[in-house]
Structures are given as C-alpha cells and as structure tokens.
PDB file of N, CA and C in Angstrom:
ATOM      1  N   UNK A   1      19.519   6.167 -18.847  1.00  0.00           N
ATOM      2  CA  UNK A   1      18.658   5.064 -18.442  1.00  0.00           C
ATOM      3  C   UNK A   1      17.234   5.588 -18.335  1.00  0.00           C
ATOM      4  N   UNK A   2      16.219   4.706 -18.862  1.00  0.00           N
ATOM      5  CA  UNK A   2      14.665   5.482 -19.061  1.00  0.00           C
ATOM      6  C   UNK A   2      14.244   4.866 -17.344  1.00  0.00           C
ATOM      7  N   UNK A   3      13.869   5.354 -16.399  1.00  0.00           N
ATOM      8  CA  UNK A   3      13.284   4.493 -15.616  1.00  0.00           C
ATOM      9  C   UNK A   3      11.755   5.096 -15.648  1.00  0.00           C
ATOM     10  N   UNK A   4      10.829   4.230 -15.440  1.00  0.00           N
ATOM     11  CA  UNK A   4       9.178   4.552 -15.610  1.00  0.00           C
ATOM     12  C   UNK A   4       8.346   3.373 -14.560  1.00  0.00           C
ATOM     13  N   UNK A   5       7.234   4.132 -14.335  1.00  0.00           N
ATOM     14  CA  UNK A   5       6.188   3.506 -13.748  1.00  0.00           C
ATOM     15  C   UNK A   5       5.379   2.125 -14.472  1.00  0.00           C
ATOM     16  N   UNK A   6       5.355   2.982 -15.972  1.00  0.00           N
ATOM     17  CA  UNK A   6       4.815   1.461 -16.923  1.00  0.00           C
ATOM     18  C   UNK A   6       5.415   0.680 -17.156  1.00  0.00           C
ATOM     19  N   UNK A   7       4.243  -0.677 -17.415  1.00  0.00           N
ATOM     20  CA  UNK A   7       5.310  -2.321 -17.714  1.00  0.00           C
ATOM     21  C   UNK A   7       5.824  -1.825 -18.996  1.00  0.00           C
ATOM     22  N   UNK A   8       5.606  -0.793 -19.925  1.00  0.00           N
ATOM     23  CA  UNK A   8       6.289  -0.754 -20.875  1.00  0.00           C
ATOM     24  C   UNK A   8       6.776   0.714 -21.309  1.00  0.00           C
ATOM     25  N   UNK A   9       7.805   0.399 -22.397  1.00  0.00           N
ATOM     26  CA  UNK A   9       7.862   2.248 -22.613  1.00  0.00           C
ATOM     27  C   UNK A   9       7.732   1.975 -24.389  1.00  0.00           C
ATOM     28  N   UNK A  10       6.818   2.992 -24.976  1.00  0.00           N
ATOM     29  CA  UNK A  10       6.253   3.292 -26.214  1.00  0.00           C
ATOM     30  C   UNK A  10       7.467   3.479 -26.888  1.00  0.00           C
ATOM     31  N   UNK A  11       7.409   2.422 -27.919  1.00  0.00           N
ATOM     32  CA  UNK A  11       8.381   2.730 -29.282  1.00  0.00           C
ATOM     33  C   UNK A  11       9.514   2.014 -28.943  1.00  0.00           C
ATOM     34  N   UNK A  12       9.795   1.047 -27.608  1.00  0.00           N
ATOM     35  CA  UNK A  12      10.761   0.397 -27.347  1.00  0.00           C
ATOM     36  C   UNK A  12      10.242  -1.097 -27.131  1.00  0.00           C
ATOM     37  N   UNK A  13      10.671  -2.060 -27.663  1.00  0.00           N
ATOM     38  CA  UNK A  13      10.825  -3.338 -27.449  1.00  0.00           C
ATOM     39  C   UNK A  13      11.500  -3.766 -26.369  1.00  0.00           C
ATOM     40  N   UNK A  14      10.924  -4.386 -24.823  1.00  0.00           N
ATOM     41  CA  UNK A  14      11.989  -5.076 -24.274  1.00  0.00           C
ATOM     42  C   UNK A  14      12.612  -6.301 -25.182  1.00  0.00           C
ATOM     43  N   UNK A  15      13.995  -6.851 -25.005  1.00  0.00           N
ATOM     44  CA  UNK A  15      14.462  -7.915 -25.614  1.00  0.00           C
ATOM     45  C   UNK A  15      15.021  -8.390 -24.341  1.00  0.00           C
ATOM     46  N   UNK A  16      15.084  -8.047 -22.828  1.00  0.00           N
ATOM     47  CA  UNK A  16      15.768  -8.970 -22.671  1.00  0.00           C
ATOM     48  C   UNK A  16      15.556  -8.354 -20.896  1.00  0.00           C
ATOM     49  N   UNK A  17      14.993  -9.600 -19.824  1.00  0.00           N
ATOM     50  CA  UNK A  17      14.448  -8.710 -18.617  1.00  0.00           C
ATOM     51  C   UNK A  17      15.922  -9.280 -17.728  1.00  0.00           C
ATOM     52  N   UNK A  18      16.222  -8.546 -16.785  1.00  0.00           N
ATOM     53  CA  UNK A  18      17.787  -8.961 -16.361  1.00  0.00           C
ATOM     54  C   UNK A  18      16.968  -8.888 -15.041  1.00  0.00           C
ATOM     55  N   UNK A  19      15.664  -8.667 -14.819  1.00  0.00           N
ATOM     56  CA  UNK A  19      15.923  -9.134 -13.254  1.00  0.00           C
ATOM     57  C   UNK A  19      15.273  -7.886 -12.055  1.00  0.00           C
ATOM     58  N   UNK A  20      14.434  -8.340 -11.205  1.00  0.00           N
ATOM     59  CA  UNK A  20      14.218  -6.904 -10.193  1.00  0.00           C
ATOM     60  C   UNK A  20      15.216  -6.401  -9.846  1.00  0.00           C
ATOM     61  N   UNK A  21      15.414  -4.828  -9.491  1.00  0.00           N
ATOM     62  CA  UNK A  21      16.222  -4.114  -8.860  1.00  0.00           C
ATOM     63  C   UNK A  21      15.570  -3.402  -7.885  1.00  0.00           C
ATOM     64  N   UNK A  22      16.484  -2.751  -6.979  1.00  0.00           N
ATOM     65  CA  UNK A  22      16.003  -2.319  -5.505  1.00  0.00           C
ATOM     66  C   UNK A  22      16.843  -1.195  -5.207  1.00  0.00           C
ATOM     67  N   UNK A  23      16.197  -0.147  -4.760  1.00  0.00           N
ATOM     68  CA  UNK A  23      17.183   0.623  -4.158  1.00  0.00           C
ATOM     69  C   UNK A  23      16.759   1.388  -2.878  1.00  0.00           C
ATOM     70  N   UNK A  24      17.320   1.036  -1.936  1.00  0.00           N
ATOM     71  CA  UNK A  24      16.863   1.134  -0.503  1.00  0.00           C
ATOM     72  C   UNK A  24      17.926   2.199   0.114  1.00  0.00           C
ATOM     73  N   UNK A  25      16.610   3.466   0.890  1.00  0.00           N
ATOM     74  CA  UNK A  25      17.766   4.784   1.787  1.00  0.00           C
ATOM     75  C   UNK A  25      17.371   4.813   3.297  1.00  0.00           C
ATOM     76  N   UNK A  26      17.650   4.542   3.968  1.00  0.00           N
ATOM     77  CA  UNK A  26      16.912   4.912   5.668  1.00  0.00           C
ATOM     78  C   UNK A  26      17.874   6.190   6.434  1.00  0.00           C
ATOM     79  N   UNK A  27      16.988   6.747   6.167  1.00  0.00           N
ATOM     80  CA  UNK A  27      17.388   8.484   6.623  1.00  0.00           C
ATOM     81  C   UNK A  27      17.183   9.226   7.949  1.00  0.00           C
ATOM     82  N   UNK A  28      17.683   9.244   8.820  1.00  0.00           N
ATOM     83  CA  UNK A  28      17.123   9.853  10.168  1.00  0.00           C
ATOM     84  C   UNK A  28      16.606  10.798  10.219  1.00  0.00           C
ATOM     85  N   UNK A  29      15.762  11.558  10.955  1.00  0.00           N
ATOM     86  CA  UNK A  29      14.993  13.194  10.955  1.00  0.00           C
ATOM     87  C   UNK A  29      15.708  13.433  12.295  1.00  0.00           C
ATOM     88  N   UNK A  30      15.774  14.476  12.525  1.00  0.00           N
ATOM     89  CA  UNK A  30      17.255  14.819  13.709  1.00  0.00           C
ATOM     90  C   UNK A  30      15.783  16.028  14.398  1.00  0.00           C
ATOM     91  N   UNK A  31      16.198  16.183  15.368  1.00  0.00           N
ATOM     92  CA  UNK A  31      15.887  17.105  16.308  1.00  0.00           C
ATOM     93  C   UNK A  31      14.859  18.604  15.527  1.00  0.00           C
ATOM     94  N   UNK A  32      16.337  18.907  14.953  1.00  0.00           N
ATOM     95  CA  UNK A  32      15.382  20.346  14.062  1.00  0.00           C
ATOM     96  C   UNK A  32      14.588  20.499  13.249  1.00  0.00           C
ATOM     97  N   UNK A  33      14.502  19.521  12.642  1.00  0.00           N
ATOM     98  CA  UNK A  33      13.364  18.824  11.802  1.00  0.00           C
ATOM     99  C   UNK A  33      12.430  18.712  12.399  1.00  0.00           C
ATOM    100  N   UNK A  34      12.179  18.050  13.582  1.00  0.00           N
ATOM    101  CA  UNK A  34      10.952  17.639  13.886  1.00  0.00           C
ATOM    102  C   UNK A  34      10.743  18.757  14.982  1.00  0.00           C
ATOM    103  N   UNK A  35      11.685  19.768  15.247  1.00  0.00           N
ATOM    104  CA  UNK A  35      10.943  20.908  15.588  1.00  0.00           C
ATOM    105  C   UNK A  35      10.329  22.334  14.686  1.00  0.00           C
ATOM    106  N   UNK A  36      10.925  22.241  13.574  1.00  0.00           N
ATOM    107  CA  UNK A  36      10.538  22.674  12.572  1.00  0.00           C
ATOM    108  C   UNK A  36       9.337  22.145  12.193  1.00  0.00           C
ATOM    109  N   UNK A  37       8.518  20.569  12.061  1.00  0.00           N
ATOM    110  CA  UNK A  37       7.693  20.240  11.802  1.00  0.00           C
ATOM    111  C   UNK A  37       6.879  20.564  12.645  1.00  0.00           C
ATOM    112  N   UNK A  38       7.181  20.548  13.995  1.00  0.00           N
ATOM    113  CA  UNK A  38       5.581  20.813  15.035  1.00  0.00           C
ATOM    114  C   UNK A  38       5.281  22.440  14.984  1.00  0.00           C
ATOM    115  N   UNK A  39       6.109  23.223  14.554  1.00  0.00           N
ATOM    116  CA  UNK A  39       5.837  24.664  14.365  1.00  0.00           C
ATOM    117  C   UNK A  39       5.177  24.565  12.974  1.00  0.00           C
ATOM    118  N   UNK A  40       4.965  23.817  12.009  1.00  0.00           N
ATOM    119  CA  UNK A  40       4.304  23.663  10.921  1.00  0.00           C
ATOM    120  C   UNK A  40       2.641  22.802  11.381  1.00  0.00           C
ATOM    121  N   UNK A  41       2.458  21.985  12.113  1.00  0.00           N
ATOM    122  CA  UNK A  41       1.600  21.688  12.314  1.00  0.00           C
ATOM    123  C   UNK A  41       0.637  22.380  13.421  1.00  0.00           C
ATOM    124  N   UNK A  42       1.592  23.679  14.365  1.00  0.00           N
ATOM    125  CA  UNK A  42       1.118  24.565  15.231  1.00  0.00           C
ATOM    126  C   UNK A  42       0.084  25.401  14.255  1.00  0.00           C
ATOM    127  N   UNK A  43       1.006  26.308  13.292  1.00  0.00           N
ATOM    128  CA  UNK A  43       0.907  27.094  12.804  1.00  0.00           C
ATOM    129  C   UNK A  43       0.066  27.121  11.306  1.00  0.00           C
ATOM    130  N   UNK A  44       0.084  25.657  10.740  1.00  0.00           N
ATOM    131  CA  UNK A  44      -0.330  25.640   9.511  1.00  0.00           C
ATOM    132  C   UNK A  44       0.901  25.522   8.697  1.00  0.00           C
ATOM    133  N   UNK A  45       0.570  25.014   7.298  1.00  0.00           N
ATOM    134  CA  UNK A  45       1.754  24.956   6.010  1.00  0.00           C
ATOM    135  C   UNK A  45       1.988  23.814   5.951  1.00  0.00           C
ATOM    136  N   UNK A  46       3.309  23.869   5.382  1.00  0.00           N
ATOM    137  CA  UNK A  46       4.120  22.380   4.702  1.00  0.00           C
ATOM    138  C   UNK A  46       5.096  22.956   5.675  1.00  0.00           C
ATOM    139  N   UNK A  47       5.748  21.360   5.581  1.00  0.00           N
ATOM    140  CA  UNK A  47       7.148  21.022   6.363  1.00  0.00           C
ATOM    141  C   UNK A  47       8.046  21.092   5.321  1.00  0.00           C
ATOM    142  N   UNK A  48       8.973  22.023   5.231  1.00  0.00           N
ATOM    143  CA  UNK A  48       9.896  22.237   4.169  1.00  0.00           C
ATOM    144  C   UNK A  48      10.814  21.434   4.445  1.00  0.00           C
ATOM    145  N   UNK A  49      11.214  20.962   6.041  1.00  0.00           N
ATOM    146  CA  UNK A  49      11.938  20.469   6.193  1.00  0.00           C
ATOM    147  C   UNK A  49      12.104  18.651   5.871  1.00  0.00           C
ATOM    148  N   UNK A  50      10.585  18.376   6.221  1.00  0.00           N
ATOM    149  CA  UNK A  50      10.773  17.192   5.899  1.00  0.00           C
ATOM    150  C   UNK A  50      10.422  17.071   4.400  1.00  0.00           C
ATOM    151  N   UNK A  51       9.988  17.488   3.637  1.00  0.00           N
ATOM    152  CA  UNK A  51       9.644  17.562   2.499  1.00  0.00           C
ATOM    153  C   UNK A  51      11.367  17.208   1.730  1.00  0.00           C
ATOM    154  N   UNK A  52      11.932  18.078   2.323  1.00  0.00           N
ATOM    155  CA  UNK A  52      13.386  18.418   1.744  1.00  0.00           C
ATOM    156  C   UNK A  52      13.975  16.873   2.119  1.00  0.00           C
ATOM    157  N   UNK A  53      13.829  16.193   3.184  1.00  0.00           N
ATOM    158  CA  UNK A  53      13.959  15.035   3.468  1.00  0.00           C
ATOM    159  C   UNK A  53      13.519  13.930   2.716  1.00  0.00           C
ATOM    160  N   UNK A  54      12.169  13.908   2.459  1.00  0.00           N
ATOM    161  CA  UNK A  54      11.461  13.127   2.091  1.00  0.00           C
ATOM    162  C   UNK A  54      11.880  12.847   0.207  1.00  0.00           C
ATOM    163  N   UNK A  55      12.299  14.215  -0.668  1.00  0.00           N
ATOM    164  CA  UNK A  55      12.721  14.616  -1.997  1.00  0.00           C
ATOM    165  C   UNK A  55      14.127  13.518  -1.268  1.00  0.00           C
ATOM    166  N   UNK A  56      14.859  13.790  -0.860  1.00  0.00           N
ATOM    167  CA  UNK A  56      16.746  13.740  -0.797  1.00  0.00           C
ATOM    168  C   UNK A  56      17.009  11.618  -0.371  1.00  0.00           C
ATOM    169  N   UNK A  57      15.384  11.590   0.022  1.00  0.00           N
ATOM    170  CA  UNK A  57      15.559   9.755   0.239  1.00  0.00           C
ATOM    171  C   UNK A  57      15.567   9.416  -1.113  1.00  0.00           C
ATOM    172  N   UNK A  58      14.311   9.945  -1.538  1.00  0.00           N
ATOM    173  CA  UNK A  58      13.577   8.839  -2.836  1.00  0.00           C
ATOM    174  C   UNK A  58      14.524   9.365  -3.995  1.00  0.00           C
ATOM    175  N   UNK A  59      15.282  10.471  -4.417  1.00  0.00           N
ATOM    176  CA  UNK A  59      15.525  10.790  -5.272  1.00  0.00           C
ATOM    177  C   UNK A  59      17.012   9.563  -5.228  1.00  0.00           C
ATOM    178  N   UNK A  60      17.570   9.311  -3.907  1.00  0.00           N
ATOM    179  CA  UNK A  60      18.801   8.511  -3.591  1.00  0.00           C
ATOM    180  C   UNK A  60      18.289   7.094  -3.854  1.00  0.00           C
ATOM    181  N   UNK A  61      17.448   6.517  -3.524  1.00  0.00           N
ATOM    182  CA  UNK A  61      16.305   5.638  -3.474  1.00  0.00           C
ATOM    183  C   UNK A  61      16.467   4.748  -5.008  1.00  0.00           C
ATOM    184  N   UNK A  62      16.149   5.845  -5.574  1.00  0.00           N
ATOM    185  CA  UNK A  62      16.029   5.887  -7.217  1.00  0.00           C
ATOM    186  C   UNK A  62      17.415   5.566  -7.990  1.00  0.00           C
ATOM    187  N   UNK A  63      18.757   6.342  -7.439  1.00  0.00           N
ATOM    188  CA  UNK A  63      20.168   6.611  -7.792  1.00  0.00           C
ATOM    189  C   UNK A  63      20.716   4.925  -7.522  1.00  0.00           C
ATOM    190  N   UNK A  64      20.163   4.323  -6.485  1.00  0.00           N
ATOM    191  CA  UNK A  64      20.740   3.309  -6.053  1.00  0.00           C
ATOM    192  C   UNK A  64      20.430   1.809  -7.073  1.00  0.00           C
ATOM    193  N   UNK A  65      19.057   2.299  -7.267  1.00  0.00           N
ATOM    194  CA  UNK A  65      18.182   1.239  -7.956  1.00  0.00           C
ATOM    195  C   UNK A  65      18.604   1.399  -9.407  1.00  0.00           C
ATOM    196  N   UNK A  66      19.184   2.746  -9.855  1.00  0.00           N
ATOM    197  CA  UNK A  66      19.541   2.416 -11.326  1.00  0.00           C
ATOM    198  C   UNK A  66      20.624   2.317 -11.424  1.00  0.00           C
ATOM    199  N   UNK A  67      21.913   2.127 -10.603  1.00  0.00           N
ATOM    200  CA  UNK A  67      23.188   1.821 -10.347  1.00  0.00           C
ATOM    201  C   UNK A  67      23.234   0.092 -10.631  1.00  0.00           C
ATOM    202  N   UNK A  68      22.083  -0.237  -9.819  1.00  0.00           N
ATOM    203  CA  UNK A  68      22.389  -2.055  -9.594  1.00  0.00           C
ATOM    204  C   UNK A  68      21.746  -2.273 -10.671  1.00  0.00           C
ATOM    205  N   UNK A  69      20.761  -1.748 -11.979  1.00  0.00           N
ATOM    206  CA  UNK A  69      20.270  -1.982 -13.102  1.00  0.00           C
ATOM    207  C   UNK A  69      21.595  -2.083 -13.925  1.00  0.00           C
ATOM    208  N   UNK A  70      22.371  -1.086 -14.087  1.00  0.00           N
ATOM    209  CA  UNK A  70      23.510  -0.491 -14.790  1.00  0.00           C
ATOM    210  C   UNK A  70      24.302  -2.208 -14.572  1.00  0.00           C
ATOM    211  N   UNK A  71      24.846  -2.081 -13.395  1.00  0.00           N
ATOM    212  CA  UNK A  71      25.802  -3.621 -12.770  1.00  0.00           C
ATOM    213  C   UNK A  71      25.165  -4.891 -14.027  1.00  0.00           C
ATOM    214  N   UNK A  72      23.571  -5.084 -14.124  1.00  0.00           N
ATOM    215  CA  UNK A  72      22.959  -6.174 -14.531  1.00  0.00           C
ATOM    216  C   UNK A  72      23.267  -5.930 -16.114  1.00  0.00           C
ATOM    217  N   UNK A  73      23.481  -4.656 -16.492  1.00  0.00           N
ATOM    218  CA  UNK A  73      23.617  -4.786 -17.809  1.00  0.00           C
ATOM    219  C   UNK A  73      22.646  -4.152 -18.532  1.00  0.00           C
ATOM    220  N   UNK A  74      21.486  -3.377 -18.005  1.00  0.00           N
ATOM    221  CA  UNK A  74      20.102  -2.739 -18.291  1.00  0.00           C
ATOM    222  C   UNK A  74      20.418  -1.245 -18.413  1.00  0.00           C
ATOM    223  N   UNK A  75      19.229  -0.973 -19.977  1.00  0.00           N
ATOM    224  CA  UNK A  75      19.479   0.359 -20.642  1.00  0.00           C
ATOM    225  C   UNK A  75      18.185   0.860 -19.347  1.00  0.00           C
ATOM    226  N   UNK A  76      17.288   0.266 -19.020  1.00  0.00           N
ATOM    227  CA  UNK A  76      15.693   0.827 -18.645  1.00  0.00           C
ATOM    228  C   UNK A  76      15.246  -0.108 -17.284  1.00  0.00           C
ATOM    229  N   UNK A  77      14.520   0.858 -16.674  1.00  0.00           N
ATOM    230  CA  UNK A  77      14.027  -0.028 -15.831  1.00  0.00           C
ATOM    231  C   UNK A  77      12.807  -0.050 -15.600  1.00  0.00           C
ATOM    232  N   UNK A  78      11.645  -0.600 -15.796  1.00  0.00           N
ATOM    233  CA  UNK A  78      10.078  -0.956 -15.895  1.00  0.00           C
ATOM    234  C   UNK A  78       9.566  -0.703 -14.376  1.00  0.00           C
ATOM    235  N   UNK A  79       7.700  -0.661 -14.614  1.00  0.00           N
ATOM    236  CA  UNK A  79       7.102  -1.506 -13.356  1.00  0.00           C
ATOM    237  C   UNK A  79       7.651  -0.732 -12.357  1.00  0.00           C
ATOM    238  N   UNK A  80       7.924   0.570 -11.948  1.00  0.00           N
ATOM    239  CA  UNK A  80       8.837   0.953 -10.705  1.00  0.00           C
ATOM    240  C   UNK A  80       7.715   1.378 -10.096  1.00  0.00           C
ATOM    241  N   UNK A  81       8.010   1.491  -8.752  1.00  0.00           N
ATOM    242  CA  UNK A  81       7.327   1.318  -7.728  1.00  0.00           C
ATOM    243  C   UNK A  81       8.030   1.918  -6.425  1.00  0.00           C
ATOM    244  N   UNK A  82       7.589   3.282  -5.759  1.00  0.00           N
ATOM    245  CA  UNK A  82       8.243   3.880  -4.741  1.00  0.00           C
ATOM    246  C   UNK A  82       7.221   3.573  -3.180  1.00  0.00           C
ATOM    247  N   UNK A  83       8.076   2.879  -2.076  1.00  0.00           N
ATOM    248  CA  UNK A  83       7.257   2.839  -1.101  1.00  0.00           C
ATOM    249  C   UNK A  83       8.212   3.800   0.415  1.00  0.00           C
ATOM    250  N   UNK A  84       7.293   4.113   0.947  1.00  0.00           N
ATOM    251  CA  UNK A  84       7.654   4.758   2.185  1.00  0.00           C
ATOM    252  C   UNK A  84       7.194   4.027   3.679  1.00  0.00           C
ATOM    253  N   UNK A  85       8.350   4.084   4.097  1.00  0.00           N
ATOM    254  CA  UNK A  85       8.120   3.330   5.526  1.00  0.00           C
ATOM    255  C   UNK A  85       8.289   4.457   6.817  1.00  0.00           C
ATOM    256  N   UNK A  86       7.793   4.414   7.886  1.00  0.00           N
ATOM    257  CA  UNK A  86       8.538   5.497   9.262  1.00  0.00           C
ATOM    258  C   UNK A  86       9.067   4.271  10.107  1.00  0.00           C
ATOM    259  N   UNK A  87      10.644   3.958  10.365  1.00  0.00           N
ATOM    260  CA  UNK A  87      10.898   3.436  11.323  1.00  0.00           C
ATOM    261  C   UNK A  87      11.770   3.669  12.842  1.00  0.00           C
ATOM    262  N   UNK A  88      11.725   3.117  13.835  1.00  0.00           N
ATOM    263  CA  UNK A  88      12.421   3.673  14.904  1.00  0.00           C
ATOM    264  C   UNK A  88      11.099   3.670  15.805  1.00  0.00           C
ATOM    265  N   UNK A  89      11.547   3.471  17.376  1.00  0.00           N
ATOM    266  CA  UNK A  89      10.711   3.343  18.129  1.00  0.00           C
ATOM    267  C   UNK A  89      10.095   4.963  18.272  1.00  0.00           C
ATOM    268  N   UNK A  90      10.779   5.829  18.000  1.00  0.00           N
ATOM    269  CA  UNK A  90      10.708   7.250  18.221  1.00  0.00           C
ATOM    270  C   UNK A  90       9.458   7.354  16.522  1.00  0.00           C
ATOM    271  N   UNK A  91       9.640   6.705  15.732  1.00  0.00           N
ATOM    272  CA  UNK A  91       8.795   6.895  14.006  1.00  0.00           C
ATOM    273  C   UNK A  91       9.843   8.263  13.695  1.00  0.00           C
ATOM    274  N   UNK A  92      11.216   8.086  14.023  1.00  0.00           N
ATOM    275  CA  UNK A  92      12.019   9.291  13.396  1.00  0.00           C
ATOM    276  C   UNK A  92      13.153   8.831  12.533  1.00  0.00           C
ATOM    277  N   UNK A  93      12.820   7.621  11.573  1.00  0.00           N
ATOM    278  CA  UNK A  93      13.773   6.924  10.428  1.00  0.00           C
ATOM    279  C   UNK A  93      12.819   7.318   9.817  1.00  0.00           C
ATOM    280  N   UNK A  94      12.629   7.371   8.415  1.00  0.00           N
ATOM    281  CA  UNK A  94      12.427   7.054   7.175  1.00  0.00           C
ATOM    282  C   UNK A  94      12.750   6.412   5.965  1.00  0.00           C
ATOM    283  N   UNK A  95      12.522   5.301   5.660  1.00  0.00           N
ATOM    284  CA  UNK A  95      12.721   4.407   4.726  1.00  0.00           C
ATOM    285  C   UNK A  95      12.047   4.625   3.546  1.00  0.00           C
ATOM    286  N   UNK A  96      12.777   4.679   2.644  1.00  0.00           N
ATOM    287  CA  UNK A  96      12.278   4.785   1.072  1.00  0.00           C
ATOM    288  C   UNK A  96      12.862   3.828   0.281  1.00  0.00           C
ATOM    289  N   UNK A  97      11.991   2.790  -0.605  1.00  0.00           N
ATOM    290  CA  UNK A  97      12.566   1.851  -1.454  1.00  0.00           C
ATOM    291  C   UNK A  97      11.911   1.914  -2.597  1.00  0.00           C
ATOM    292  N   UNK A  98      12.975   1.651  -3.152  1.00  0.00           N
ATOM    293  CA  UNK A  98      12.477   1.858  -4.850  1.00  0.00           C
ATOM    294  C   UNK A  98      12.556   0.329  -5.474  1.00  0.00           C
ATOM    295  N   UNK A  99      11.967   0.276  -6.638  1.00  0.00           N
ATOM    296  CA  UNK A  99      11.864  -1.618  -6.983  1.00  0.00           C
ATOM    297  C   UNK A  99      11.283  -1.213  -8.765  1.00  0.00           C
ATOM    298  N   UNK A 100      11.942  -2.174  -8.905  1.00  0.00           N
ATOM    299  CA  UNK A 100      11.523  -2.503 -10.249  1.00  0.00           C
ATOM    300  C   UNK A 100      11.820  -3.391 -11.049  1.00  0.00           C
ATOM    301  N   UNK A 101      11.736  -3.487 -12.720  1.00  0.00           N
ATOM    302  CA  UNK A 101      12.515  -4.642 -13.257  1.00  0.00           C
ATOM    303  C   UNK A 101      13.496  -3.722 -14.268  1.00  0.00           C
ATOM    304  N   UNK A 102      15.121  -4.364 -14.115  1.00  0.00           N
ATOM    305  CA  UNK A 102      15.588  -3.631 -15.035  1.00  0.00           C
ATOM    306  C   UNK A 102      15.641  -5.187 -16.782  1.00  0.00           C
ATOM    307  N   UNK A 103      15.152  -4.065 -17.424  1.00  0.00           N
ATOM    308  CA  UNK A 103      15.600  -4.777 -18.925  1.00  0.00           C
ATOM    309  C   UNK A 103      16.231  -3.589 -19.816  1.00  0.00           C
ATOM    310  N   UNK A 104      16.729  -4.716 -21.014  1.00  0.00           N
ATOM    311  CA  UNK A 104      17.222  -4.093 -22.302  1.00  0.00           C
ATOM    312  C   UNK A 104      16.025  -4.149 -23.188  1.00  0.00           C
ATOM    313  N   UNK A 105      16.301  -3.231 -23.513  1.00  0.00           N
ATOM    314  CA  UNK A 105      15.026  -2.625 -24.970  1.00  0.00           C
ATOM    315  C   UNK A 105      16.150  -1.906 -26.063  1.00  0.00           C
ATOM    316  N   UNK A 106      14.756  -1.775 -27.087  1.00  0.00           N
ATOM    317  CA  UNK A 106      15.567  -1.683 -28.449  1.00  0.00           C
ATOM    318  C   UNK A 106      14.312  -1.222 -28.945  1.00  0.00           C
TER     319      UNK A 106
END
C-alpha cells in the first residue's frame, strides 16, 4: 500500500476514492518515562524515552489507518495527515491520529 502526504502519487492515476480513513492510538507515559524525561530536561538532550513513545504511537497510528483502507478495498492512501494531541488531566496520554483518503490507482 503507497501511503503519502500528496493529493497525488506520480505515474499513478486515482480511478476510484473509497473514502477518508483514520487511524487513532492513545498511549499512556507511565511514571519512568516522565522521570526519565525531567532528568532530560535537568540535564539537557532528547527524551529517548518519549521519543521511543512518540515513534511506537504514530507508526501504530499509521498500521491502523491502512488496515481500514485495505477493509474499503484501497491499493493507496492520499492527503495523509499526522496530528498529536496530550490528553489526561495529568497531560500524561498521548494521542496520535492519522487521516487520510484511501483510493485505487492504476
């Protein structure tokens, strides 16, 4: 399955748009994480930890959204679009959704 950012992909014809798809992950950050992160923001660097978090949503994010393309009948999915949310009264969820349109091309 091609999935891409552009309304189109070079050398392919859509013939046929089946429809937005979505693929939605809400991931908790647990304790060690976010003590791992304040020793990163003490100290300087990247948060490997949430980083590693942040890769393991969107990449699932993505898995989900071309699963329900697949269901519709779609080789490709257009127009994609990754957004990030922090939810929880604590801001210790993370929400990642993926969106797009899946079509057939040729």
């Amino acid at each position: 399955m091609i999935v891409t950012t552009t309304p189109n992909i070079e050398g392919r014809r859509v013939i046929e748009y089946k429809g937005i798809v979505f693929g939605e992950v809400i991931s908790g950050v647990n304790f060690i994480k976010d003590f791992a992160a304040g020793l990163s923001n003490i100290f300087g660097g990247r948060s490997g930890s949430y980083e590693g978090e942040l890769i393991e949503a969107r990449e699932a994010a993505l898995k989900e959204m071309e699963k329900r393309a697949v269901t519709l009948g779609a080789n490709a999915i257009i127009g994609v679009d990754i957004d990030y949310e922090v939810l929880g009264q604590a801001g210790n969820m993370l929400m990642v959704t993926a969106s797009g349109t899946a079509v057939i091309t040729e």
